[in-house]
C-alpha atoms as a PDB file:
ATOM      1  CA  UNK A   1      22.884 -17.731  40.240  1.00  0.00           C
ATOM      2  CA  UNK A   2      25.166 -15.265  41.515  1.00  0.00           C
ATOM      3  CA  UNK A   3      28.337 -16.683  38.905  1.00  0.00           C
ATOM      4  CA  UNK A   4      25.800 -15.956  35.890  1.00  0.00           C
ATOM      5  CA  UNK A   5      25.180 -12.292  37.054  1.00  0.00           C
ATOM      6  CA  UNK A   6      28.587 -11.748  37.456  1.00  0.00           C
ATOM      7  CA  UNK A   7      29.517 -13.232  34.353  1.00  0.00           C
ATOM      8  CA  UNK A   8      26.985 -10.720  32.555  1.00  0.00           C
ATOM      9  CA  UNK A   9      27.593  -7.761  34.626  1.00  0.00           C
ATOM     10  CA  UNK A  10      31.468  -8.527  33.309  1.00  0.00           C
ATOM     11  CA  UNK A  11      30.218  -9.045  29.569  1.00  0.00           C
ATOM     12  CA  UNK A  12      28.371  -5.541  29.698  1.00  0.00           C
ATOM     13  CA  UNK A  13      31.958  -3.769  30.751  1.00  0.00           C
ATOM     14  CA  UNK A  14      33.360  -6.005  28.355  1.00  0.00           C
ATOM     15  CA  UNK A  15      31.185  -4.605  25.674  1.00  0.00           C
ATOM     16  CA  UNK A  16      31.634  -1.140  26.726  1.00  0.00           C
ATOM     17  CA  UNK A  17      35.325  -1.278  26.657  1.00  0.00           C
ATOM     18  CA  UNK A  18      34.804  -2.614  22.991  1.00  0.00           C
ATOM     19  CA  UNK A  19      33.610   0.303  22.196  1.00  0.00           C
ATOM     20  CA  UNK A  20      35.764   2.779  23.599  1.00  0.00           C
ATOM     21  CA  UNK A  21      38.423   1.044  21.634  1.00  0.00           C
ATOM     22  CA  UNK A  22      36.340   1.404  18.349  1.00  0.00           C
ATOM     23  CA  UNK A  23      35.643   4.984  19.142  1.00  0.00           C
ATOM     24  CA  UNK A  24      39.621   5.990  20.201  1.00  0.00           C
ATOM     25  CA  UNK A  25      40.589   4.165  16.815  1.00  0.00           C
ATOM     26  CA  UNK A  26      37.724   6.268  15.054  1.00  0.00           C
ATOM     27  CA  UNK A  27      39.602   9.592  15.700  1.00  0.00           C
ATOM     28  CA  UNK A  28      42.323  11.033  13.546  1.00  0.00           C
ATOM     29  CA  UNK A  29      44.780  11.115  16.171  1.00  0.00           C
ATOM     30  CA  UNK A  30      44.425   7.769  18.536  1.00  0.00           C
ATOM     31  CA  UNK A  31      45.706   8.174  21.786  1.00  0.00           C
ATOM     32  CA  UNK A  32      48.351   4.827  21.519  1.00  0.00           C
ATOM     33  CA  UNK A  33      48.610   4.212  25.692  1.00  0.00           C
ATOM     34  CA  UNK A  34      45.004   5.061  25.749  1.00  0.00           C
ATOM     35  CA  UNK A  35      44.192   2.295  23.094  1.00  0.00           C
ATOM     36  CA  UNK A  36      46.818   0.177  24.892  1.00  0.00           C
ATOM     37  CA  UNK A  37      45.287   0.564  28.037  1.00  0.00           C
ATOM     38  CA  UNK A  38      41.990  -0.384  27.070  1.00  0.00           C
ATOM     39  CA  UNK A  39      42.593  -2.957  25.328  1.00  0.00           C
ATOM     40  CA  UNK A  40      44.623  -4.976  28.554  1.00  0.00           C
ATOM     41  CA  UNK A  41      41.256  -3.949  30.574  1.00  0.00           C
ATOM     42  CA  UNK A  42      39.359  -6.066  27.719  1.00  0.00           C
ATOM     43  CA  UNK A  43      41.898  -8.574  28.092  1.00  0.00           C
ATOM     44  CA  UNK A  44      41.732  -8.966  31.855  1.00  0.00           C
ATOM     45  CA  UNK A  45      38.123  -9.176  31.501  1.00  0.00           C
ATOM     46  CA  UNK A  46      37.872 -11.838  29.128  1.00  0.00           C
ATOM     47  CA  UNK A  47      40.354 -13.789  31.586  1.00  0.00           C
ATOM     48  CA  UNK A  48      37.754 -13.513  34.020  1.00  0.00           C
ATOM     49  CA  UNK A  49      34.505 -14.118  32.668  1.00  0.00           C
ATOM     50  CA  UNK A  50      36.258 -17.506  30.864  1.00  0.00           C
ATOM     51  CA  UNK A  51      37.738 -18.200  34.722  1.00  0.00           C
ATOM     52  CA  UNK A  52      33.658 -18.074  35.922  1.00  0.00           C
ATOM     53  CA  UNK A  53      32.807 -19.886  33.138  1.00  0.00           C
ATOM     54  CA  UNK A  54      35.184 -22.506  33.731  1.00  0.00           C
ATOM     55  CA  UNK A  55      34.236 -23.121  37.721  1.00  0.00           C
ATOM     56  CA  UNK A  56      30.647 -22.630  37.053  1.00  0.00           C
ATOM     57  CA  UNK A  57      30.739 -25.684  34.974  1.00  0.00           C
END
C-alpha cells in the first residue's frame, strides 16, 4: 500500500518537526519566525496525512 507508506513516512517528519518545536521552545531565547515556521510545516503536514487518510478510505 503505497498511501499507508506515505502516510507514515509523513507521520515520521511530522514527529520530527514536533520536536524541533519542543527543542526551539526549550532554549532561553526562542527564535519566534523559527518557531513560526515550524510550526506551519507541522500544520501542512497534518493537512496532508488527514487528505491520504481521507481518499484511502
Amino acid at each position: 500500500m503505497a498511501v499507508d507508506a506515505r502516510i507514515r513516512e509523513l507521520g515520521t517528519r511530522h514527529k520530527s518537526l514536533d520536536q524541533a518545536i519542543h527543542d526551539e521552545m526549550s532554549r532561553p531565547a526562542a527564535n519566534d519566525l523559527k518557531l513560526k515556521d515550524l510550526k506551519r510545516k507541522k500544520l501542512k503536514l497534518k493537512e496532508q496525512i488527514e487528505a491520504l487518510r481521507a481518499t484511502a478510505h
